[in-house]
N, C-alpha and C. Protein backbone atom coordinates (compact mmCIF):
# COMPACT_ATOMS: atom_id res chain seq x y z
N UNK A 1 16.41 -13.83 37.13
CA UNK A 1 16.17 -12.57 36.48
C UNK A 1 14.66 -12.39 36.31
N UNK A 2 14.04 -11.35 36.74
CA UNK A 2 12.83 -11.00 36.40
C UNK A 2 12.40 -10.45 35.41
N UNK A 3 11.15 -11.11 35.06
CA UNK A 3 10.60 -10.79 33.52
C UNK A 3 10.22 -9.70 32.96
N UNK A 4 10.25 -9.04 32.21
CA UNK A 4 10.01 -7.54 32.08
C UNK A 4 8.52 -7.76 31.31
N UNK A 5 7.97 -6.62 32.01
CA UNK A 5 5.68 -6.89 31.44
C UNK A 5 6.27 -6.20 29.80
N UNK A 6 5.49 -6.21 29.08
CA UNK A 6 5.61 -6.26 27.66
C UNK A 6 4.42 -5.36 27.64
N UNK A 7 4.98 -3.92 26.97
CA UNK A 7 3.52 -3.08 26.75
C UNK A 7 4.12 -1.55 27.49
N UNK A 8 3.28 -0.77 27.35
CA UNK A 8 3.71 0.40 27.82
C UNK A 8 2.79 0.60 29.01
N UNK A 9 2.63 1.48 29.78
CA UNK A 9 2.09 1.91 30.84
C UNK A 9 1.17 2.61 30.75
N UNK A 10 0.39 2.66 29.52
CA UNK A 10 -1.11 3.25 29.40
C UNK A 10 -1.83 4.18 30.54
N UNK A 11 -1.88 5.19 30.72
CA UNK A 11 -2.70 6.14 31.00
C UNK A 11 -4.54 6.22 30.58
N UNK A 12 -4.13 6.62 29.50
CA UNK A 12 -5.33 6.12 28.80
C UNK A 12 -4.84 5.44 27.62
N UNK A 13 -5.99 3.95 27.42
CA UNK A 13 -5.92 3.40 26.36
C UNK A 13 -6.14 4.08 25.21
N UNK A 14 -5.30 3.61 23.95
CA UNK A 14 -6.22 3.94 22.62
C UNK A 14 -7.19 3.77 22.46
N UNK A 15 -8.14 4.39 21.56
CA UNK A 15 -9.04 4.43 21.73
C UNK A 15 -9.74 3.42 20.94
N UNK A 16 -8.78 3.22 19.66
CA UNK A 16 -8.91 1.98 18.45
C UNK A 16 -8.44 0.99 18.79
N UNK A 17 -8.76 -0.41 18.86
CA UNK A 17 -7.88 -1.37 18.81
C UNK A 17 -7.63 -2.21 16.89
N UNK A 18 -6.43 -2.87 17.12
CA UNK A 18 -6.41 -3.57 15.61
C UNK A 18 -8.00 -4.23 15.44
N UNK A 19 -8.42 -4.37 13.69
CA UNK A 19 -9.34 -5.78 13.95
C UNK A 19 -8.91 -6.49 12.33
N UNK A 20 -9.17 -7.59 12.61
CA UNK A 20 -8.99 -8.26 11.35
C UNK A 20 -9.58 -8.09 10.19
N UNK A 21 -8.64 -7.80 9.21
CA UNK A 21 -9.12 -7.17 7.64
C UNK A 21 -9.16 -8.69 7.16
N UNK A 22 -10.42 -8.52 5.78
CA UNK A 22 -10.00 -10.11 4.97
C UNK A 22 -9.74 -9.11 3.80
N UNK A 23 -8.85 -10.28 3.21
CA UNK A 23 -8.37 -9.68 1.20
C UNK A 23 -8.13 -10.87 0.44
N UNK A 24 -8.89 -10.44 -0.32
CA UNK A 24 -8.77 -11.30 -1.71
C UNK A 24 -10.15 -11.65 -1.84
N UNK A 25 -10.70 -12.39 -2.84
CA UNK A 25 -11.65 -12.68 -3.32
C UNK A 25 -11.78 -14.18 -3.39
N UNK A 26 -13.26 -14.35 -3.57
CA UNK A 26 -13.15 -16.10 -4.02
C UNK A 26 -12.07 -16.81 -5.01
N UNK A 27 -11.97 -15.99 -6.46
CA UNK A 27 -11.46 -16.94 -7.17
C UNK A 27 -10.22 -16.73 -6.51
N UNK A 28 -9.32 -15.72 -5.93
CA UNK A 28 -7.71 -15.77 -5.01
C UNK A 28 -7.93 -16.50 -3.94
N UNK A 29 -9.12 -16.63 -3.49
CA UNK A 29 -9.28 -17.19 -1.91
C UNK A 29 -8.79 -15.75 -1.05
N UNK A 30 -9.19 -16.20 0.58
CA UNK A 30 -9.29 -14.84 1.04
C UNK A 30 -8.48 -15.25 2.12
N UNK A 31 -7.48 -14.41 2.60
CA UNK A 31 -6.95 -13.95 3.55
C UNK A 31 -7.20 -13.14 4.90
N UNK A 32 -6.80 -13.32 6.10
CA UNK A 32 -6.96 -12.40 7.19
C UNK A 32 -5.51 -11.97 7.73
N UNK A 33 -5.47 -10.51 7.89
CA UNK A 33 -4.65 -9.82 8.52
C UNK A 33 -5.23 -8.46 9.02
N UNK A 34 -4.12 -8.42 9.87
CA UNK A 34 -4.14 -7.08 11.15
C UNK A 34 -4.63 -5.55 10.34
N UNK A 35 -5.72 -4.89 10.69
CA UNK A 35 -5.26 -3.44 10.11
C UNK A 35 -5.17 -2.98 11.10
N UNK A 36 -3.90 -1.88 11.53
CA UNK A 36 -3.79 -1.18 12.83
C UNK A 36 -4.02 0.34 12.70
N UNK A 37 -4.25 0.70 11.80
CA UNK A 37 -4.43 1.81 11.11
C UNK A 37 -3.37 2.90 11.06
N UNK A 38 -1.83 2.36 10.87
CA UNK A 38 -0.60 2.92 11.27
C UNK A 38 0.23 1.72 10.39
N UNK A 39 1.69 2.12 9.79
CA UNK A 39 2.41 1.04 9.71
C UNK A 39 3.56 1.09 10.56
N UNK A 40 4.23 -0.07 11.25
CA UNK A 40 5.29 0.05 11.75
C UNK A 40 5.95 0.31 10.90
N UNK A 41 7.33 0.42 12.03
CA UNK A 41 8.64 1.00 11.90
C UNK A 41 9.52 -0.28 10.90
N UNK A 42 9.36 -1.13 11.44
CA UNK A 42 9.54 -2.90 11.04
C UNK A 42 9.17 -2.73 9.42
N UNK A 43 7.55 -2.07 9.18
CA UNK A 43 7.14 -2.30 7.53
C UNK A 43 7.50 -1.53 7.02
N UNK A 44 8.14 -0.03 7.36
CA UNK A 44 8.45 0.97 6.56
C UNK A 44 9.98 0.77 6.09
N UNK A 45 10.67 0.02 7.33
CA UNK A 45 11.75 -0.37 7.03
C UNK A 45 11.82 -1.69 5.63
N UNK A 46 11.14 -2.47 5.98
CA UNK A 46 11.24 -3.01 4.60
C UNK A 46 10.65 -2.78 3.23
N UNK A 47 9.74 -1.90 3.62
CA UNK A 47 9.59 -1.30 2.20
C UNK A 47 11.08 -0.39 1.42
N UNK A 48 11.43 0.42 2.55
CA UNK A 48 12.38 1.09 2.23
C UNK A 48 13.81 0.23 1.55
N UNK A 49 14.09 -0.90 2.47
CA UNK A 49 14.70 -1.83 2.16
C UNK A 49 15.22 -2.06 0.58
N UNK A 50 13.49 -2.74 0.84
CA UNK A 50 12.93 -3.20 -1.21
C UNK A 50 13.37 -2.08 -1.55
N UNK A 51 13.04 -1.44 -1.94
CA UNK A 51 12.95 -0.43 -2.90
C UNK A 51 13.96 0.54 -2.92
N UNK A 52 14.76 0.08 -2.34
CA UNK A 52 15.97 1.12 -2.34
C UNK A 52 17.17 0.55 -3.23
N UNK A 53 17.05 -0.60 -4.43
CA UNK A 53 17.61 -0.44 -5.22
C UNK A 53 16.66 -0.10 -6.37
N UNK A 54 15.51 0.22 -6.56
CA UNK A 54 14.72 0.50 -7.57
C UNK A 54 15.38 1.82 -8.53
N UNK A 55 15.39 1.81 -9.27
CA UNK A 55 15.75 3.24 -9.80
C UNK A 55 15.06 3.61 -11.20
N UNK A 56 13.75 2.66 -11.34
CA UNK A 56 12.64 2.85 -12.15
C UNK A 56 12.21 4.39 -12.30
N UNK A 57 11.94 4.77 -11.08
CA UNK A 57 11.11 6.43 -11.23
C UNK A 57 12.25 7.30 -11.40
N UNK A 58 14.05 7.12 -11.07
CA UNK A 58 14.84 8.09 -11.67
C UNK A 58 14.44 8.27 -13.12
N UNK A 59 14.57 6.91 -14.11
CA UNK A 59 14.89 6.81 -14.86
C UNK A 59 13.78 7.69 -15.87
N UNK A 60 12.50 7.16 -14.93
CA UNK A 60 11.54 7.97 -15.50
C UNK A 60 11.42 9.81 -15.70
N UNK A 61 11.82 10.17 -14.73
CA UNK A 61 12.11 11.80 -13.88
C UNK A 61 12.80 11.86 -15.06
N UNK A 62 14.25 11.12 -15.33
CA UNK A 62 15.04 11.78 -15.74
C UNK A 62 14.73 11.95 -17.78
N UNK A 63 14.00 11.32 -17.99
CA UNK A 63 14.00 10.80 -19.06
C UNK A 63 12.22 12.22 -19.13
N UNK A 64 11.47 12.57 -18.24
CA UNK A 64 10.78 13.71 -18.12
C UNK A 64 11.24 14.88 -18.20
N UNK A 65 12.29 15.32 -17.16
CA UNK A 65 13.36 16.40 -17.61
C UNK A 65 13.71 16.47 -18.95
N UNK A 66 14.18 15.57 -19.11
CA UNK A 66 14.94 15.57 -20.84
C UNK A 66 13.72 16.49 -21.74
N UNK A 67 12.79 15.82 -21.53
CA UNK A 67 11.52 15.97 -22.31
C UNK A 67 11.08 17.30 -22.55
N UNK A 68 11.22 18.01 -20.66
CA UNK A 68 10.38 19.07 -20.50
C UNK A 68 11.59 19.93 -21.57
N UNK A 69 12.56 19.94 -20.63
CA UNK A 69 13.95 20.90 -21.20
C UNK A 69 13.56 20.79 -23.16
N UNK A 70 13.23 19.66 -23.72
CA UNK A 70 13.67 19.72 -25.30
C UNK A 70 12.44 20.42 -25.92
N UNK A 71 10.67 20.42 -24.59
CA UNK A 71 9.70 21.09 -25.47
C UNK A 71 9.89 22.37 -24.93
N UNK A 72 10.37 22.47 -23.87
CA UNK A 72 10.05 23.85 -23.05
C UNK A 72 8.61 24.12 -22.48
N UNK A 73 8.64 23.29 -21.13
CA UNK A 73 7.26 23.09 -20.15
C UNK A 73 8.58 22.36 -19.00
N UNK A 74 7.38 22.73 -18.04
CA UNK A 74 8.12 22.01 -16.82
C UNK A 74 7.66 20.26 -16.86
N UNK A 75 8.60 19.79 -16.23
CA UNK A 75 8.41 18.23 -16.10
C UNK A 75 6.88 18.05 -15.13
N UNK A 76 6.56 18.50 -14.10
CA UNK A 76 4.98 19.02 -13.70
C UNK A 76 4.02 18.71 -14.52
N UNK A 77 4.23 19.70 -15.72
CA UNK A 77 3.21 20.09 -16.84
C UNK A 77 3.17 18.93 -17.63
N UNK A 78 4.27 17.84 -18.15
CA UNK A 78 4.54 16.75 -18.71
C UNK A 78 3.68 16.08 -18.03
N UNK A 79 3.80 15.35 -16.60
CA UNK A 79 3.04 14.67 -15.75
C UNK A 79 1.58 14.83 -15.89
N UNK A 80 1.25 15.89 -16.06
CA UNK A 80 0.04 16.47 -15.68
C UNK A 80 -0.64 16.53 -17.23
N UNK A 81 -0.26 16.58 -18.19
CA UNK A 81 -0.82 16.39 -19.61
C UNK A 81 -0.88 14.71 -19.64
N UNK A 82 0.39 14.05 -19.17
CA UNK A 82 0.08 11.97 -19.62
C UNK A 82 -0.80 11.82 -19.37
N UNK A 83 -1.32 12.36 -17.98
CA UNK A 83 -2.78 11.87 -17.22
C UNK A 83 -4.01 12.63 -17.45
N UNK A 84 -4.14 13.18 -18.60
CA UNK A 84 -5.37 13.93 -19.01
C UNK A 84 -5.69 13.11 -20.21
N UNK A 85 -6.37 13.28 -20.57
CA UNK A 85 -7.40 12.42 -21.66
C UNK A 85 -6.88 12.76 -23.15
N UNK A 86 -6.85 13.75 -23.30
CA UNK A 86 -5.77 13.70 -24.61
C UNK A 86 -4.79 14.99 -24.65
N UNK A 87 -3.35 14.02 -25.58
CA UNK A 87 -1.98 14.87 -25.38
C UNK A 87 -2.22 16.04 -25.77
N UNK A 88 -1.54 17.29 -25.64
CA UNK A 88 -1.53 18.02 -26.26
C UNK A 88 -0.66 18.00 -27.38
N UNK A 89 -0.65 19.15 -28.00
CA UNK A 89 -0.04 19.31 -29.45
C UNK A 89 1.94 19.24 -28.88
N UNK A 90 2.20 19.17 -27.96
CA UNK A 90 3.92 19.38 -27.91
C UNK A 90 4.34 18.04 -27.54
N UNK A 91 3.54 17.07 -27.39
CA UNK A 91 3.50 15.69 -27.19
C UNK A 91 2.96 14.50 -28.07
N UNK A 92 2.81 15.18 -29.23
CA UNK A 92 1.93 14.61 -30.14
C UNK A 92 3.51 13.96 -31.37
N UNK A 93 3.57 12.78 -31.40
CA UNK A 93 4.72 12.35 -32.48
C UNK A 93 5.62 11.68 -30.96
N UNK A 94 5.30 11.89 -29.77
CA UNK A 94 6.56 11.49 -28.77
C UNK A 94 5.95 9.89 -27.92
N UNK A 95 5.18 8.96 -29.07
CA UNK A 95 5.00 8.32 -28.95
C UNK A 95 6.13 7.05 -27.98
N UNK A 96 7.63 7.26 -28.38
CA UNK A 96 8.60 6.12 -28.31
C UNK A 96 8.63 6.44 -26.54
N UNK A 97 8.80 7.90 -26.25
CA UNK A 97 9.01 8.60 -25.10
C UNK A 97 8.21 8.71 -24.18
N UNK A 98 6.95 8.70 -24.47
CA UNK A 98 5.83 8.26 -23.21
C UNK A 98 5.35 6.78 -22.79
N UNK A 99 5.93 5.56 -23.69
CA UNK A 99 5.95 4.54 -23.78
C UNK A 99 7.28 4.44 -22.94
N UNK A 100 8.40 4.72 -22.89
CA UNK A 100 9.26 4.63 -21.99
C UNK A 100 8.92 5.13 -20.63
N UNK A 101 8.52 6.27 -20.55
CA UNK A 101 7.98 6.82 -19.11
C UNK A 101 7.47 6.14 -18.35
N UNK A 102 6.35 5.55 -19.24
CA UNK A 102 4.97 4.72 -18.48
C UNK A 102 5.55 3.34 -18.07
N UNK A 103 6.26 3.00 -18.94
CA UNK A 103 6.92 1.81 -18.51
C UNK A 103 7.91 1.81 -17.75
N UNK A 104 8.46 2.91 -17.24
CA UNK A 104 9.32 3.27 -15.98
C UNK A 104 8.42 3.07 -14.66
N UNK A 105 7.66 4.02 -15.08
CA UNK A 105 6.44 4.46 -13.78
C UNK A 105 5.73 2.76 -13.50
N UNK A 106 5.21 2.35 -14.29
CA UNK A 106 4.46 0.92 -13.96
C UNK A 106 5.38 -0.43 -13.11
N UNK A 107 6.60 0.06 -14.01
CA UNK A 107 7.90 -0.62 -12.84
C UNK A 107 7.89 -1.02 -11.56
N UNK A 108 7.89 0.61 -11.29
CA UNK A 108 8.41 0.98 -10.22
C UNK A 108 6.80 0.95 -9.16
N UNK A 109 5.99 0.89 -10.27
CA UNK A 109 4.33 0.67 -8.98
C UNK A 109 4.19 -0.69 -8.93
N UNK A 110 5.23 -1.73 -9.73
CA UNK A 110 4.70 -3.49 -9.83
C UNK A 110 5.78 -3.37 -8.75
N UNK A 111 6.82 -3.20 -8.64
CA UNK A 111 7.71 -3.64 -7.79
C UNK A 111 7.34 -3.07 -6.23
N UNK A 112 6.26 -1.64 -6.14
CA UNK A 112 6.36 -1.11 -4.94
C UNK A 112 5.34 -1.99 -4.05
N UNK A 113 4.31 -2.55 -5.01
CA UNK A 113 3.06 -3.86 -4.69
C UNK A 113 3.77 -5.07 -4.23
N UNK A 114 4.38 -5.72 -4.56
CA UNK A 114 4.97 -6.29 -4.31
C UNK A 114 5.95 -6.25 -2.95
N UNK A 115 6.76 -5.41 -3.05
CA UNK A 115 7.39 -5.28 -1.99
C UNK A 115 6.39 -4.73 -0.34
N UNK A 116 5.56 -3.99 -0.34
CA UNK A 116 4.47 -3.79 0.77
C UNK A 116 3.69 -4.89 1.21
N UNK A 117 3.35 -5.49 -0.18
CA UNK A 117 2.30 -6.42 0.07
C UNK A 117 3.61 -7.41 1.30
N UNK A 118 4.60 -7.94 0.34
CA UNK A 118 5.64 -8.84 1.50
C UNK A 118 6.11 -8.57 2.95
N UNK A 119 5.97 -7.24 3.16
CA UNK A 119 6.42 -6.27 4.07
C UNK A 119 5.12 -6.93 5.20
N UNK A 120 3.84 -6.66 4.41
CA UNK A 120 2.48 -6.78 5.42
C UNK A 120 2.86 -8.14 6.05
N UNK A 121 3.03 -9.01 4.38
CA UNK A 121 2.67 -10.36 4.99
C UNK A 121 4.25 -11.23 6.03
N UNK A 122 5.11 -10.34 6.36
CA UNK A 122 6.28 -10.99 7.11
C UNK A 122 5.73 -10.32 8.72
N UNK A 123 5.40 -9.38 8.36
CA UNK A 123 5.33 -8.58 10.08
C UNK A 123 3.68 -8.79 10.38
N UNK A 124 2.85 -9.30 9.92
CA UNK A 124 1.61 -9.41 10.23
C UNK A 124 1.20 -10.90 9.84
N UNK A 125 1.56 -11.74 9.17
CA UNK A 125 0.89 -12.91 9.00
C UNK A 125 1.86 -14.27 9.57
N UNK A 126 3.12 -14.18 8.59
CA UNK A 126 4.10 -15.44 9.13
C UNK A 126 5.63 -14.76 9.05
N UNK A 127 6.18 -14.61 10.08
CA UNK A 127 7.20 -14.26 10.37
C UNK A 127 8.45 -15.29 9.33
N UNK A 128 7.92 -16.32 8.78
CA UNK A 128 8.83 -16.86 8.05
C UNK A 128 8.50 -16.78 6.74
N UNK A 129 7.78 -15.70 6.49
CA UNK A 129 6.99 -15.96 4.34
C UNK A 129 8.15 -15.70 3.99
N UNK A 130 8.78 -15.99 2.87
CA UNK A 130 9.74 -16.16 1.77
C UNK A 130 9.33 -14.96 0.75
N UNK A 131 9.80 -14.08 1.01
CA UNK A 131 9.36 -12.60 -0.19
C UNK A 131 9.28 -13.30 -1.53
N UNK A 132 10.09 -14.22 -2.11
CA UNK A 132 10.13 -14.60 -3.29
C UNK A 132 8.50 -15.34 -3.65
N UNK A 133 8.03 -15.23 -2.69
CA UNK A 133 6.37 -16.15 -2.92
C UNK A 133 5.40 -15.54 -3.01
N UNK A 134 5.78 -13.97 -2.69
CA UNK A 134 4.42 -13.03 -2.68
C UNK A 134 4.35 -12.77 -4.37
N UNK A 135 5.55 -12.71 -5.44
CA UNK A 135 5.51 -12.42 -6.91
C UNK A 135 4.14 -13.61 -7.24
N UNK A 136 4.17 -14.73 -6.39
CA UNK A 136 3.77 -15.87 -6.98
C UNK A 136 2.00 -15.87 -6.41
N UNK A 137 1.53 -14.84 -5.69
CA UNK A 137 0.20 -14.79 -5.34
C UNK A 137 -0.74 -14.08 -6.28
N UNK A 138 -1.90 -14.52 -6.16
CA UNK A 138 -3.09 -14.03 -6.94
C UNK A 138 -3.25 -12.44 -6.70
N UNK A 139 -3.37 -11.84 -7.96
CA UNK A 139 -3.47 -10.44 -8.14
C UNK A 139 -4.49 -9.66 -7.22
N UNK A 140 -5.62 -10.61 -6.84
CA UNK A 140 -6.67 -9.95 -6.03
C UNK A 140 -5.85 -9.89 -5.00
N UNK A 141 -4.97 -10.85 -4.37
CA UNK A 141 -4.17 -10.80 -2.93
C UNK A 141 -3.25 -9.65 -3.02
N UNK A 142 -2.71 -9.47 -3.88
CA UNK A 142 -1.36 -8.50 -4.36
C UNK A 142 -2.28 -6.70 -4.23
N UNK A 143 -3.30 -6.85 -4.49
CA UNK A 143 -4.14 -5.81 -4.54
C UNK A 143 -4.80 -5.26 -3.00
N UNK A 144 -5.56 -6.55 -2.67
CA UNK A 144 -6.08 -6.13 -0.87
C UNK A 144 -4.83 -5.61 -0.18
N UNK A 145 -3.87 -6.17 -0.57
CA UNK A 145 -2.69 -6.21 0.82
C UNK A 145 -1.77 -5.13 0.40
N UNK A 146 -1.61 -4.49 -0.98
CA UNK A 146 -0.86 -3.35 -1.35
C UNK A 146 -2.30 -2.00 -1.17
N UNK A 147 -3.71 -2.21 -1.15
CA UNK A 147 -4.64 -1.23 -0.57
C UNK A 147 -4.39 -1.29 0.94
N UNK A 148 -3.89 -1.93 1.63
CA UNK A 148 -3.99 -2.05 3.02
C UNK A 148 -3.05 -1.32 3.53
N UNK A 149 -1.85 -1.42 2.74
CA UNK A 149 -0.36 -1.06 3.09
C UNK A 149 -0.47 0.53 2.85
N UNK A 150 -1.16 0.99 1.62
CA UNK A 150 -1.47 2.05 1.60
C UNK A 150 -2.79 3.02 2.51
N UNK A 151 -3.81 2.61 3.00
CA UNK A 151 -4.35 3.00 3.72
C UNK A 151 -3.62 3.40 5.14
N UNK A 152 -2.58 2.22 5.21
CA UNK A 152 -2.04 2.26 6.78
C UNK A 152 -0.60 3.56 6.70
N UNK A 153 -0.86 3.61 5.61
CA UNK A 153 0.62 4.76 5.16
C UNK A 153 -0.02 5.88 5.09
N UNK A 154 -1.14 6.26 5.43
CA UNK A 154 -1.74 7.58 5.37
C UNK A 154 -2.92 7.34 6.62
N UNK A 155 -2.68 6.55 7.83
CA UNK A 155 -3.06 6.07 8.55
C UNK A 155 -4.63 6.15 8.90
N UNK A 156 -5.19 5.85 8.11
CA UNK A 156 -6.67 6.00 7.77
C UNK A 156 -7.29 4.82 8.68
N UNK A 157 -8.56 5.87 10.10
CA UNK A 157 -8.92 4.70 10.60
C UNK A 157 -10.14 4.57 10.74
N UNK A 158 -10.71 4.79 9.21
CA UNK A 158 -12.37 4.44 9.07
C UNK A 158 -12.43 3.12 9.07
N UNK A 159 -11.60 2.12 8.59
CA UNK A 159 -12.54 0.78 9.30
C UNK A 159 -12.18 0.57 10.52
N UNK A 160 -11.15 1.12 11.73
CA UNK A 160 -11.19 0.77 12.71
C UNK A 160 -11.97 1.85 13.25
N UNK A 161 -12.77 2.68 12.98
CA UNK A 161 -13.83 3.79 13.79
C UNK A 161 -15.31 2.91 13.25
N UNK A 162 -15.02 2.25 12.11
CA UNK A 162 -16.59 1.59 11.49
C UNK A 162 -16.30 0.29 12.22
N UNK A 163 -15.81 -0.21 12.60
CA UNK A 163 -15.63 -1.81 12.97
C UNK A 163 -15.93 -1.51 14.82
N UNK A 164 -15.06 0.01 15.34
CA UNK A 164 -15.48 0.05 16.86
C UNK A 164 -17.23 0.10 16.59
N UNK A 165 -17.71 0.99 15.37
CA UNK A 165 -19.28 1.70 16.00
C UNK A 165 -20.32 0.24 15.80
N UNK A 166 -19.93 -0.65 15.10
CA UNK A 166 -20.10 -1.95 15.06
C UNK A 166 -20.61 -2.50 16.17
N UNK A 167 -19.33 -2.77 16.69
CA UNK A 167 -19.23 -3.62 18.05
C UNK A 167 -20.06 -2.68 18.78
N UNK A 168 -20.21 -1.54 18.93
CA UNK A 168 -20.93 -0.80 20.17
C UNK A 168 -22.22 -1.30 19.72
N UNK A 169 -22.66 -0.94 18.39
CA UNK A 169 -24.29 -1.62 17.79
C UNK A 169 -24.39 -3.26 18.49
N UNK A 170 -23.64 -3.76 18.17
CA UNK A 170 -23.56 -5.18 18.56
C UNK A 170 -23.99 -5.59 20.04
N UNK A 171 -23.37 -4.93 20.58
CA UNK A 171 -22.99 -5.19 22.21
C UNK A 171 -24.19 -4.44 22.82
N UNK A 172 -24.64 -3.77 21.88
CA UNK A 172 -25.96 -2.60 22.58
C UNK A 172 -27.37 -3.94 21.91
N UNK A 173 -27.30 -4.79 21.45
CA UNK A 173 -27.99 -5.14 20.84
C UNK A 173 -27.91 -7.20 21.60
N UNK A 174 -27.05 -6.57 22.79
CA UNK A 174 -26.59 -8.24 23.30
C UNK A 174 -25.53 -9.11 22.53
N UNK A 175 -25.46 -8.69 21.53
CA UNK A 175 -24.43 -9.68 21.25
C UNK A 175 -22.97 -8.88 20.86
N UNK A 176 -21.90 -10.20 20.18
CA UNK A 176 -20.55 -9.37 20.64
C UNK A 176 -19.92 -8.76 19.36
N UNK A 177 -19.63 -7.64 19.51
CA UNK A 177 -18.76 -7.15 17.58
C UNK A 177 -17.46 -7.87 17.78
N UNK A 178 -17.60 -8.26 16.41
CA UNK A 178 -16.23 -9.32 15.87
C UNK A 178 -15.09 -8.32 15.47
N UNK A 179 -15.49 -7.26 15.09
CA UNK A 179 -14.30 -6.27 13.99
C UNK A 179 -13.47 -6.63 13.62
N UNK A 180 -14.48 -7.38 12.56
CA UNK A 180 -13.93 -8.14 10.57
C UNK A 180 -14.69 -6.79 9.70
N UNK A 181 -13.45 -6.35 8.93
CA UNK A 181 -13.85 -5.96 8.05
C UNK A 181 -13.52 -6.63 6.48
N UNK A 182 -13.93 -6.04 5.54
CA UNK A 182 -13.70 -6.79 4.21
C UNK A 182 -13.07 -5.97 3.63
N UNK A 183 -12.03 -5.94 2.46
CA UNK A 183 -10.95 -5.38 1.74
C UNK A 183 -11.48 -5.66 0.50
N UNK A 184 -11.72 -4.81 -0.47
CA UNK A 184 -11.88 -5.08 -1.92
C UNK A 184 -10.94 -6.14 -2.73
């Protein structure tokens, strides 16, 4: 049986290739992985996966509705007053109730870090990581690799357009671009 070539039939190449992101910091120690400036099908699927028993942000929505319906404002307007600098007067005494919200919402953003960050590190680092081990990594790691997951979810490819103009400086200059970039 003959082997089938692996790859598509390019016309023209992309124009980006992947280059290696680092994340984390000294005191986490630092990591290298792929940014492709896209996420697969593979990571969206396991994000979706994860998080598809979450029901943190219903609880939150629903527990906003309640809210809007009992002051009379849209749940919008609720959202949009938590995150301003101070409550207004129809939110003022609903101390027990924005403490529930927030603690819905923070839930559901610890669990969504978590689950991306594992997502990155199964399809990009070791095909055998144990999801149960990413809860157990340093917050700076939990942070580079849930900024990464999100950059690649809105497929942002300033470090792979800053890492190509690099290498062209590089290579115009004799020597070779590495395209390493660094991750906060």
């Amino acid at each position: 049986m003959a082997s089938k070539k692996k790859g598509l039939p390019f016309v023209v190449q992309p124009r980006l290739r992947p280059i290696v992101e680092r994340v984390g910091t000294e005191e986490s120690g630092v990591i290298e992985i792929e940014r492709k400036g896209y996420l697969t099908v593979a990571e969206k699927a396991i994000v979706q996966g994860g998080m598809s028993g979450a029901d943190s942000m219903n609880k939150a929505m629903l527990k906003v509705q309640a809210l809007a319906a009992e002051v009379g404002v849209k749940p919008s307007q609720i959202f949009e007053d938590m995150g301003s600098g101070e409550l207004p007067e129809y939110l003022q005494g609903r101390d027990l109730d924005l403490v529930e919200i927030m603690a819905h919402m923070k839930d559901h953003d610890d669990r969504m870090r978590v689950v991306a960050s594992t997502a990155l590190l199964i399809t990009r680092v070791d095909p055998d990581w144990d999801p149960a081990d990413t809860s157990d990594l340093h917050p700076d790691i939990q942070d580079g690799l849930f900024n990464l997951y999100s950059d690649e979810e809105k497929k942002s490819i300033e470090a792979l357009e800053a890492a190509l103009e690099e290498g062209s400086k590089a290579q115009g200059d004799g020597g070779e671009g590495k395209g390493k970039a660094k991750t906060k």
